[in-house]
PDB file of N, CA and C in Angstrom:
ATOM      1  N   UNK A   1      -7.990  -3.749  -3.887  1.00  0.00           N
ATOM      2  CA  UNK A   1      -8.890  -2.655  -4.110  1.00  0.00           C
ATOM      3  C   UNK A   1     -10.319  -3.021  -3.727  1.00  0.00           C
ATOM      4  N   UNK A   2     -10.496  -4.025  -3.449  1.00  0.00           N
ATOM      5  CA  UNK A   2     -11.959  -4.894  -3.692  1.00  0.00           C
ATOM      6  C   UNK A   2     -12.374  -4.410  -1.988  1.00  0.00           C
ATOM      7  N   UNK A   3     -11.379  -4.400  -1.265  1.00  0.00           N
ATOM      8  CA  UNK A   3     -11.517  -3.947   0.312  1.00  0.00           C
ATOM      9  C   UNK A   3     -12.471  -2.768   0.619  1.00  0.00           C
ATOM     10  N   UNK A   4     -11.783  -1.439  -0.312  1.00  0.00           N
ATOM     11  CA  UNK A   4     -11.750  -0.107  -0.197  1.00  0.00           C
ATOM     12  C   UNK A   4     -13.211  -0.154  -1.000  1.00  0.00           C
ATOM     13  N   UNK A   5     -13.248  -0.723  -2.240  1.00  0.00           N
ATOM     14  CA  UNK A   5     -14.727  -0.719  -2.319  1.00  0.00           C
ATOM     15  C   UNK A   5     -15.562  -1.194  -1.786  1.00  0.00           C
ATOM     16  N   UNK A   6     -15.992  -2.341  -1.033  1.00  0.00           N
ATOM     17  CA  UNK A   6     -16.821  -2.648  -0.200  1.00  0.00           C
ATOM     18  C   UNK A   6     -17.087  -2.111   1.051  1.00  0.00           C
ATOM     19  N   UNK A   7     -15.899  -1.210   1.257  1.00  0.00           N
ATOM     20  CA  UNK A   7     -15.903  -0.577   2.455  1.00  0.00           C
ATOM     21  C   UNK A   7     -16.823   1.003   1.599  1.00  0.00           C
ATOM     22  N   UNK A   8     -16.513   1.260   0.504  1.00  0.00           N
ATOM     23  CA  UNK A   8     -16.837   2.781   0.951  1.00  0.00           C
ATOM     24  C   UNK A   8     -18.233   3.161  -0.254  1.00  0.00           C
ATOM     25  N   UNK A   9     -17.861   1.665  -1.289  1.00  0.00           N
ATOM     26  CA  UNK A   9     -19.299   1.622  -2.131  1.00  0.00           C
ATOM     27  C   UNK A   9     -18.940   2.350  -3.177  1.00  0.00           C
ATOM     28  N   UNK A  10     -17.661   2.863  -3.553  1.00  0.00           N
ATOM     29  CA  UNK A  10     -17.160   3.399  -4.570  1.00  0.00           C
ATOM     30  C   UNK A  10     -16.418   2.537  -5.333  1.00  0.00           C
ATOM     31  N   UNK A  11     -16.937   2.888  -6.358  1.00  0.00           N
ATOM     32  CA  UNK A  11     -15.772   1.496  -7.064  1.00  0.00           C
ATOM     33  C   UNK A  11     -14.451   2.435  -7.340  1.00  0.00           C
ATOM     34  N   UNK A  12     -13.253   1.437  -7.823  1.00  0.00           N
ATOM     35  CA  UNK A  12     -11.675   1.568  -7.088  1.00  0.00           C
ATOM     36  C   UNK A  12     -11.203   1.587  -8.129  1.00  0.00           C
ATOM     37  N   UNK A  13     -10.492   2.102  -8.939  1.00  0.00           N
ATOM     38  CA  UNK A  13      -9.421   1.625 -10.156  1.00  0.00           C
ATOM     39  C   UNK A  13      -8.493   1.608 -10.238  1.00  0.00           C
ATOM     40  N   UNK A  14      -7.571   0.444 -10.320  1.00  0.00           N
ATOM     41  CA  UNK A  14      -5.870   0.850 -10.399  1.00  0.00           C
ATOM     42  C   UNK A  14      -5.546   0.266 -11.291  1.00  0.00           C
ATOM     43  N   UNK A  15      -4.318   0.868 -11.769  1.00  0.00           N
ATOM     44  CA  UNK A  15      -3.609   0.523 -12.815  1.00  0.00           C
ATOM     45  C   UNK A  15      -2.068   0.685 -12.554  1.00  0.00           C
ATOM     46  N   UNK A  16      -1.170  -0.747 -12.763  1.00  0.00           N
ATOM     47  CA  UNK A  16      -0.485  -0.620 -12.816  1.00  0.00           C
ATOM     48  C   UNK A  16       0.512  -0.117 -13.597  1.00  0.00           C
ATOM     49  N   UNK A  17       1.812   0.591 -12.865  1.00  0.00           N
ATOM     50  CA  UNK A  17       2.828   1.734 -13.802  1.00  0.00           C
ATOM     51  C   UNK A  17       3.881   0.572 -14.312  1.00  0.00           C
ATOM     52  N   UNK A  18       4.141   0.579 -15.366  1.00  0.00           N
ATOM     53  CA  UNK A  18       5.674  -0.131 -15.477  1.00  0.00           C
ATOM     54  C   UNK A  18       7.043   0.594 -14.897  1.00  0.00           C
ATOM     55  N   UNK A  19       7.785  -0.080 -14.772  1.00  0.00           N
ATOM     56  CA  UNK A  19       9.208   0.652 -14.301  1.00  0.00           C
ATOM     57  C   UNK A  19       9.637   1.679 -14.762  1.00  0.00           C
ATOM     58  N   UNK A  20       9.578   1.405 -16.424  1.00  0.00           N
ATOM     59  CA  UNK A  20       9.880   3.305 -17.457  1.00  0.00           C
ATOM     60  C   UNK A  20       8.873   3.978 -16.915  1.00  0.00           C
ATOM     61  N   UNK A  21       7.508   3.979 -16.240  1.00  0.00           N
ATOM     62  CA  UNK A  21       6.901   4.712 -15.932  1.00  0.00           C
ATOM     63  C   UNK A  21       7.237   5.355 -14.812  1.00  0.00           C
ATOM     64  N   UNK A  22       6.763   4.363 -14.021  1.00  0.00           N
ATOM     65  CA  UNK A  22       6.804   4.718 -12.390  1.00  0.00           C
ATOM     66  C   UNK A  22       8.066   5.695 -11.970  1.00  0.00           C
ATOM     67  N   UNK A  23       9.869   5.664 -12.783  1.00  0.00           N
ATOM     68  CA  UNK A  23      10.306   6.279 -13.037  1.00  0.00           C
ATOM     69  C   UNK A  23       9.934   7.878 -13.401  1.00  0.00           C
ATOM     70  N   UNK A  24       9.539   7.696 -14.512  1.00  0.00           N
ATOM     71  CA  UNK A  24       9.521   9.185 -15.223  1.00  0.00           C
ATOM     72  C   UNK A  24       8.132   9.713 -14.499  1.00  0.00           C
ATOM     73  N   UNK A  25       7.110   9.327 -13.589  1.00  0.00           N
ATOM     74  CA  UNK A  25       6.585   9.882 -12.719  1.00  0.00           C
ATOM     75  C   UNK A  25       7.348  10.170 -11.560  1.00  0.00           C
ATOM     76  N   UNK A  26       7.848   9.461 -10.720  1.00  0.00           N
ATOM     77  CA  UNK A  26       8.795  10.054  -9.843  1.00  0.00           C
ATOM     78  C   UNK A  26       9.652  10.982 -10.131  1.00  0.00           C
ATOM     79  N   UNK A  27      10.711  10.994 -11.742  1.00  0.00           N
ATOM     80  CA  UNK A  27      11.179  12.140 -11.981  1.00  0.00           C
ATOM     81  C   UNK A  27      10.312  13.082 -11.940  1.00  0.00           C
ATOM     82  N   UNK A  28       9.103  13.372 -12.861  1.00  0.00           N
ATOM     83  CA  UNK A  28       8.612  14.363 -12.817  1.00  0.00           C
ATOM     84  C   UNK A  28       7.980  15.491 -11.408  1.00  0.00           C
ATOM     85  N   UNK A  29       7.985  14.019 -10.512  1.00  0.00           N
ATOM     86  CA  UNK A  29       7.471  15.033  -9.010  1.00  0.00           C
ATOM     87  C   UNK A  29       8.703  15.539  -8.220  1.00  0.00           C
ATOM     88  N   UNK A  30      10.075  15.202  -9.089  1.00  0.00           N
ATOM     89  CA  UNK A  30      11.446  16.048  -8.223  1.00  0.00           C
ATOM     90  C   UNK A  30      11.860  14.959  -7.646  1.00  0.00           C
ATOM     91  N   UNK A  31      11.462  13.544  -7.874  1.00  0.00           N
ATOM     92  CA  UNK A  31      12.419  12.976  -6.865  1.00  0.00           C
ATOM     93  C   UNK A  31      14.068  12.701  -7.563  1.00  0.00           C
ATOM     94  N   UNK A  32      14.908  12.753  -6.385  1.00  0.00           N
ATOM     95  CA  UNK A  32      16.309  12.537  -6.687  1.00  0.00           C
ATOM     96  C   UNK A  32      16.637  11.132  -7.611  1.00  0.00           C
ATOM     97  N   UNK A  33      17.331  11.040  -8.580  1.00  0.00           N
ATOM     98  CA  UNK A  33      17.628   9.468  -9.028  1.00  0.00           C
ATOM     99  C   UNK A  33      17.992   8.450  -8.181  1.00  0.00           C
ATOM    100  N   UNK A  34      18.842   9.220  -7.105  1.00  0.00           N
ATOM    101  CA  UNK A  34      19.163   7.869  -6.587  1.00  0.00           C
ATOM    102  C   UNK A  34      17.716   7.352  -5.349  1.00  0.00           C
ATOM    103  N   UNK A  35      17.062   8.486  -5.441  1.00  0.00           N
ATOM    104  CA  UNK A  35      16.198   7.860  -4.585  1.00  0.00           C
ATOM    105  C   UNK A  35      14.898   6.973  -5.387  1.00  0.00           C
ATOM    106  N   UNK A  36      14.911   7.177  -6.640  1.00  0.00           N
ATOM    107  CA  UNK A  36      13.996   6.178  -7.544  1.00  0.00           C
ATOM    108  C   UNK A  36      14.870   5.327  -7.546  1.00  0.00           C
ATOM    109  N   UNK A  37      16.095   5.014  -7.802  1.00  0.00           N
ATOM    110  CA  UNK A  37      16.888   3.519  -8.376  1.00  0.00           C
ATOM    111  C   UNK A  37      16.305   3.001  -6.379  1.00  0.00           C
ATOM    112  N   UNK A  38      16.610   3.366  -5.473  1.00  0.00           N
ATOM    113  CA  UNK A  38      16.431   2.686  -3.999  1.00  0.00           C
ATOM    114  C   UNK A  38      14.970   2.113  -4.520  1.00  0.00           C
ATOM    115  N   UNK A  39      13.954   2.873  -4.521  1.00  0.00           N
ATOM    116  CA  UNK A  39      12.161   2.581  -4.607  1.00  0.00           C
ATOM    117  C   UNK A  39      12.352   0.816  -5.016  1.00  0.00           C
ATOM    118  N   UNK A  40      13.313   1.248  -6.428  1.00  0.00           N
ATOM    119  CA  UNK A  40      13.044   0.357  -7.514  1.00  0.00           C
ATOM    120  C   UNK A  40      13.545  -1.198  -7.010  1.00  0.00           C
ATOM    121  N   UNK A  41      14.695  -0.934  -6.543  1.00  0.00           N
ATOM    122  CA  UNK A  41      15.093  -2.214  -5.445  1.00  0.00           C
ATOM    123  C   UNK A  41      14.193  -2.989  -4.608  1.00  0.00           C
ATOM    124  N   UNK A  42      13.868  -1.484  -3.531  1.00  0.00           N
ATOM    125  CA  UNK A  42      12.776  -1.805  -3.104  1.00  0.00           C
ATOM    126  C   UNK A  42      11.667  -2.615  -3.513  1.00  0.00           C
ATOM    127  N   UNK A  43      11.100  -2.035  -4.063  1.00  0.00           N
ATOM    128  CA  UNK A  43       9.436  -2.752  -4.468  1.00  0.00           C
ATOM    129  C   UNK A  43      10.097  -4.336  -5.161  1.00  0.00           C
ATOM    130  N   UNK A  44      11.197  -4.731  -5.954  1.00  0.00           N
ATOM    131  CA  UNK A  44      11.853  -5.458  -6.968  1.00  0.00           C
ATOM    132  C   UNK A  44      12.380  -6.706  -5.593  1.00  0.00           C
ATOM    133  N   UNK A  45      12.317  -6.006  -4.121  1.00  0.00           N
ATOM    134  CA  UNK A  45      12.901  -7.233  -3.538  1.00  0.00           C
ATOM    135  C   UNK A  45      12.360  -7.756  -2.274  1.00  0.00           C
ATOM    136  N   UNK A  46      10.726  -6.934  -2.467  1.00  0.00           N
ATOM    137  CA  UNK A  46       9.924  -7.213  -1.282  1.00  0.00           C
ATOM    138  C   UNK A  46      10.073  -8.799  -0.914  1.00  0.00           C
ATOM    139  N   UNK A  47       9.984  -9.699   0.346  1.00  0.00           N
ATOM    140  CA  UNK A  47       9.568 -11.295   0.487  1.00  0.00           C
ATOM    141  C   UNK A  47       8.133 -11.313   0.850  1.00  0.00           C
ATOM    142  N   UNK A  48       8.171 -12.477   0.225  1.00  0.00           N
ATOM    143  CA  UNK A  48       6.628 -12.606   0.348  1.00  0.00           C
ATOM    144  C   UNK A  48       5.519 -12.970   2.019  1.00  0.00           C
ATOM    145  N   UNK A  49       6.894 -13.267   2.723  1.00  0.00           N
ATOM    146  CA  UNK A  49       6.781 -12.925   4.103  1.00  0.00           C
ATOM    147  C   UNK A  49       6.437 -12.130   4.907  1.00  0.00           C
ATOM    148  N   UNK A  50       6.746 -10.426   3.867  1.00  0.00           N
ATOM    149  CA  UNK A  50       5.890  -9.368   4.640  1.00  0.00           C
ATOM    150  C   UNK A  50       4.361  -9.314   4.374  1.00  0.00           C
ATOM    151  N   UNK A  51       3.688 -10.353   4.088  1.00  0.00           N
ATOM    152  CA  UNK A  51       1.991 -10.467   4.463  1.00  0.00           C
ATOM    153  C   UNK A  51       1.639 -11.031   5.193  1.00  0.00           C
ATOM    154  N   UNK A  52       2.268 -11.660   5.757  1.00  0.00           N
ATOM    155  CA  UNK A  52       2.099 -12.774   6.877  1.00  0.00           C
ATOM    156  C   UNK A  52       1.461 -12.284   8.177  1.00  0.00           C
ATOM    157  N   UNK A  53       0.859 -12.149   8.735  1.00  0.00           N
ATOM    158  CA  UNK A  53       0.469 -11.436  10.086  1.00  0.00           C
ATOM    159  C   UNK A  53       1.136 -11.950  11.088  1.00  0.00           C
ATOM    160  N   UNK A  54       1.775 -11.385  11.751  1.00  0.00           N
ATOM    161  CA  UNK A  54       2.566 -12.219  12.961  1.00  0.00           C
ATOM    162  C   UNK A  54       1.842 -11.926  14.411  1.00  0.00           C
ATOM    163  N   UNK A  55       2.377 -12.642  15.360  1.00  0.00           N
ATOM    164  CA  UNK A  55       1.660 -12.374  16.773  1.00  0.00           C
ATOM    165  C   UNK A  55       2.516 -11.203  17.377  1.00  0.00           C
ATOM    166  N   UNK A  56       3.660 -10.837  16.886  1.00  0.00           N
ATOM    167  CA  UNK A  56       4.414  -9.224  17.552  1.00  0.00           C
ATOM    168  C   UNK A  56       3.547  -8.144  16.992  1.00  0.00           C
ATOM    169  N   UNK A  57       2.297  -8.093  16.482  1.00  0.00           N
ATOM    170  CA  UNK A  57       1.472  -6.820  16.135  1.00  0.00           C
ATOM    171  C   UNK A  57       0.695  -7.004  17.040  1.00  0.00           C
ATOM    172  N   UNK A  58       0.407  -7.850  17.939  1.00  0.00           N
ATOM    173  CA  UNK A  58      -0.396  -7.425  18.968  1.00  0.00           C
ATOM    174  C   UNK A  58       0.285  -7.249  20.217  1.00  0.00           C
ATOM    175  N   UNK A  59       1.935  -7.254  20.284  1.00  0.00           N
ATOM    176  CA  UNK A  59       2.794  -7.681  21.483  1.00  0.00           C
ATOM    177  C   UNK A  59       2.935  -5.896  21.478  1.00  0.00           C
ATOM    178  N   UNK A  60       2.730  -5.325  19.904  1.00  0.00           N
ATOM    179  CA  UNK A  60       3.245  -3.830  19.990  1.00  0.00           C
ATOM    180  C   UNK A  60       2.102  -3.283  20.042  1.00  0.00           C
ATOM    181  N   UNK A  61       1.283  -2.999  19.045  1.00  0.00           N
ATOM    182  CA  UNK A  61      -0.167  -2.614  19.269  1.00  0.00           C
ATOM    183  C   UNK A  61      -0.582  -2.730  20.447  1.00  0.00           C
ATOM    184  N   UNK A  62      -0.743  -3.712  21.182  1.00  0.00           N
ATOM    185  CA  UNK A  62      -1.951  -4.038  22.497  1.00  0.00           C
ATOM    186  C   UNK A  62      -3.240  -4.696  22.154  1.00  0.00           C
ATOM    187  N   UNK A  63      -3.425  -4.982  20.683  1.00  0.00           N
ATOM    188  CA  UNK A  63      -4.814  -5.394  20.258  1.00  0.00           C
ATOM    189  C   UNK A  63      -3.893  -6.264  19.039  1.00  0.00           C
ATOM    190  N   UNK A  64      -5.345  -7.285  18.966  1.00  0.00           N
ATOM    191  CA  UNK A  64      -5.018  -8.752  17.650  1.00  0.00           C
ATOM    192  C   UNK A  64      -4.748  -7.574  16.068  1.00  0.00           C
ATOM    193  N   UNK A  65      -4.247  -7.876  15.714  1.00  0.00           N
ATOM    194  CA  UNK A  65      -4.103  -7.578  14.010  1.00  0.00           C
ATOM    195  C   UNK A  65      -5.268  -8.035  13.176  1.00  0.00           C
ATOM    196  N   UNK A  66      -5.639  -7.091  12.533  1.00  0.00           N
ATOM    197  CA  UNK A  66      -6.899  -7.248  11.563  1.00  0.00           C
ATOM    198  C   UNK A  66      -6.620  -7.019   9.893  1.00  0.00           C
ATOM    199  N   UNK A  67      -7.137  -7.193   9.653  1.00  0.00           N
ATOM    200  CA  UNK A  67      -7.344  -7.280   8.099  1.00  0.00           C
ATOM    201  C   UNK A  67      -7.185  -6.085   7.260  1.00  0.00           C
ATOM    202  N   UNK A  68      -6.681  -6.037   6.534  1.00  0.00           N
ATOM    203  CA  UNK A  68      -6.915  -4.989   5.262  1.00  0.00           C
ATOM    204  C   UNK A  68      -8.311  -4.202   5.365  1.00  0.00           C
ATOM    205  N   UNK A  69      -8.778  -5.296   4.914  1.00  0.00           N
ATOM    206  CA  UNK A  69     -10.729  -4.875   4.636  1.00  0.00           C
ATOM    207  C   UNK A  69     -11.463  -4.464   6.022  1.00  0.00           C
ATOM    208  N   UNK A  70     -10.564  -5.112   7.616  1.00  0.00           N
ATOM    209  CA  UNK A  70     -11.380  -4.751   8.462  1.00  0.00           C
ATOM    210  C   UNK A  70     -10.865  -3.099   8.709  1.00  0.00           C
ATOM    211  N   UNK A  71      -8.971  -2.687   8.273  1.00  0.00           N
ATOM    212  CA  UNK A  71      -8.740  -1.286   8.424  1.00  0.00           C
ATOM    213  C   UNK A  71      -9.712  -0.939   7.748  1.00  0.00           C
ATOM    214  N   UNK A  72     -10.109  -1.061   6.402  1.00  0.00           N
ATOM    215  CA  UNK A  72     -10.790   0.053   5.061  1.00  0.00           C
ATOM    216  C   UNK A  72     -11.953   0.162   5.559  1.00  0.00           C
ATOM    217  N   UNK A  73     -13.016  -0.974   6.105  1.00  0.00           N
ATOM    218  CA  UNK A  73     -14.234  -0.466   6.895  1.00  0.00           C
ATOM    219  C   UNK A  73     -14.053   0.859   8.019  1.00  0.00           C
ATOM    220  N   UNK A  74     -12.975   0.143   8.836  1.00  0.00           N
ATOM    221  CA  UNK A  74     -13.204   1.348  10.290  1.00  0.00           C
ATOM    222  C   UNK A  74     -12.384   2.750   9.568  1.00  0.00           C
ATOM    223  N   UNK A  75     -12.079   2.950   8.558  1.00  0.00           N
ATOM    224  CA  UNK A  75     -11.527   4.182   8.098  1.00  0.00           C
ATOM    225  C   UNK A  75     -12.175   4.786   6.667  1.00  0.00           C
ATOM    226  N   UNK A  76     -13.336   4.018   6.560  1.00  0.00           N
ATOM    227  CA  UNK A  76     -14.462   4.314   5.236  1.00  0.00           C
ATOM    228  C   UNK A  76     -14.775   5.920   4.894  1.00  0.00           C
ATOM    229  N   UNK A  77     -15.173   6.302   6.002  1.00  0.00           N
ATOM    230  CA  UNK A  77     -15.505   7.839   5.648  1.00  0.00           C
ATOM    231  C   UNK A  77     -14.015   8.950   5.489  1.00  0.00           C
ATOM    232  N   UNK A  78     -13.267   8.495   5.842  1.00  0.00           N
ATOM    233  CA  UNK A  78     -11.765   9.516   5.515  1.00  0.00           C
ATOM    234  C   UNK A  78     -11.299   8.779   4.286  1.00  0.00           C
ATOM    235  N   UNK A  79     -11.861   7.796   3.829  1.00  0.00           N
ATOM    236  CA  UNK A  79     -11.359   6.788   2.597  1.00  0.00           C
ATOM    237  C   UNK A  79     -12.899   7.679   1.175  1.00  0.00           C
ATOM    238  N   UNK A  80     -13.380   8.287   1.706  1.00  0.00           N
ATOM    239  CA  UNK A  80     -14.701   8.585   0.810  1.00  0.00           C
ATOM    240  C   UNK A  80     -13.989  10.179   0.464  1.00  0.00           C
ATOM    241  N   UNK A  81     -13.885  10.861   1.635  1.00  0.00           N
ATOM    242  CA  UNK A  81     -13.310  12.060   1.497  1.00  0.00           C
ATOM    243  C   UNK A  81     -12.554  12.729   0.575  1.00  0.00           C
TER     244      UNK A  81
END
C-alpha cells in the first residue's frame, strides 16, 4: 500500500478479511460456492515464486519489467480518481 501512497499522496488503508469473511462477502455479492471454495485454494496455494520478476516480461511486453511503485506512479491520477 505504501506504493499507492507515495504515488498519489493519499494515505491507503487495508485490512485484512479472514476466510469466514472473505467468504460471506463473496456470498453476499452472488458469487457461486464453488467459485469461493476455487478463490480459497487459490489465494491458500499461491508460490512464493510468483514475485519474482523474470526476463520473459520483457520477451512479451517489449520493455524491462518495473516495479509495483514504478506502475502506481505512472498510473497516479486514475489511482486518485
Amino acid at each position: 500500500m505504501s506504493a499507492i501512497t507515495s504515488a498519489t499522496g493519499r494515505r491507503i488503508r487495508f485490512a485484512e478479511l479472514t476466510d469466514d469473511q472473505a467468504r460471506r462477502q463473496w456470498w453476499a455479492e452472488g458469487w457461486p460456492e464453488e467459485g469461493i471454495d476455487f478463490m480459497m485454494r487459490m489465494w491458500a496455494t499461491v508460490p512464493e515464486a510468483v514475485a519474482e520478476v523474470m526476463s520473459v516480461v520483457e520477451e512479451v511486453v517489449g520493455h524491462p519489467p518495473r516495479t509495483f511503485a514504478q506502475w502506481a506512479a505512472a498510473h497516479a491520477d486514475a489511482l486518485r480518481a
